[in-house]
Protein backbone atom coordinates (compact mmCIF):
# COMPACT_ATOMS: atom_id res chain seq x y z
CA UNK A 1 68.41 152.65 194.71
CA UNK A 2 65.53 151.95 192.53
CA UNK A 3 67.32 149.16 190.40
CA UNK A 4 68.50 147.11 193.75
CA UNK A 5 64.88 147.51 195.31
CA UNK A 6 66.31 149.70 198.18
CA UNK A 7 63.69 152.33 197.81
CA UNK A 8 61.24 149.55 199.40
CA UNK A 9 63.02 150.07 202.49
CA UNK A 10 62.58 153.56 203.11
CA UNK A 11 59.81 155.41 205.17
CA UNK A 12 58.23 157.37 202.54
CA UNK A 13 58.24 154.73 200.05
CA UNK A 14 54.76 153.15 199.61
CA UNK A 15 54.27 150.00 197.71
CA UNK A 16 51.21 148.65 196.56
CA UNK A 17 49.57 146.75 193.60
CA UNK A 18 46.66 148.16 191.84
CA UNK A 19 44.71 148.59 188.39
CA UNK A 20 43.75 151.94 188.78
CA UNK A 21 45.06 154.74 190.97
CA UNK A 22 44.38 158.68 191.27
CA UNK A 23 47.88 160.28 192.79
CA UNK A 24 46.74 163.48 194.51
CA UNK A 25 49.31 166.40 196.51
CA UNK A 26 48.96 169.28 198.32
CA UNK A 27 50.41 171.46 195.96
CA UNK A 28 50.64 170.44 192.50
CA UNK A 29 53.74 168.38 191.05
CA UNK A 30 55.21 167.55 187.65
CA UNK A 31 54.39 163.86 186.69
CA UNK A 32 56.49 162.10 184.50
CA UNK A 33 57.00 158.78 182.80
CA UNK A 34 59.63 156.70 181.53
CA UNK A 35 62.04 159.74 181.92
CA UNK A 36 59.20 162.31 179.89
CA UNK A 37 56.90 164.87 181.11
CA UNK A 38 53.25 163.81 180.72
CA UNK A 39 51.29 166.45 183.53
CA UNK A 40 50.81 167.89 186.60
CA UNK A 41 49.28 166.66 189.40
CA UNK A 42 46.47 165.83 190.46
CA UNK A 43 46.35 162.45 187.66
CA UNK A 44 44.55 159.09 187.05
CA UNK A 45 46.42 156.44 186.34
CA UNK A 46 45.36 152.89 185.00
CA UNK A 47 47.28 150.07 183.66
CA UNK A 48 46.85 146.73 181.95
CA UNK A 49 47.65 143.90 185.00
CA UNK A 50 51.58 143.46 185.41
CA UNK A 51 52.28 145.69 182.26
CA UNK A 52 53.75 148.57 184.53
CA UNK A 53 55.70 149.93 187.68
CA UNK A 54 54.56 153.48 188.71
CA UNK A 55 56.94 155.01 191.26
CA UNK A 56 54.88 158.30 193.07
CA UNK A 57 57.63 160.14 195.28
């Protein structure tokens, strides 16, 4: 699970640490944060240093 840090474990999890990243996918997908819609794919993404967690499936 997210909460135990599981998903770290698997595969298709990536995990990485940046300021700014674009997610792009072959087809497009619905992004959301904190539990609400906010696009579609592709999206750029920046964030103030250690203010946030992005998860991309």
């Amino acid at each position: 699970s997210v909460y135990s840090g599981q998903h770290l474990k698997m595969r298709e999890v990536e995990y990485f640490q940046e300021g700014r990243v674009r997610v792009e996918t072959e087809h497009p997908l619905d992004v959301y944060a904190d539990g609400e819609y906010v696009c579609r794919t592709p999206i750029d993404v920046s964030v103030q240093r250690s203010a946030l967690t992005v998860l991309v499936p």
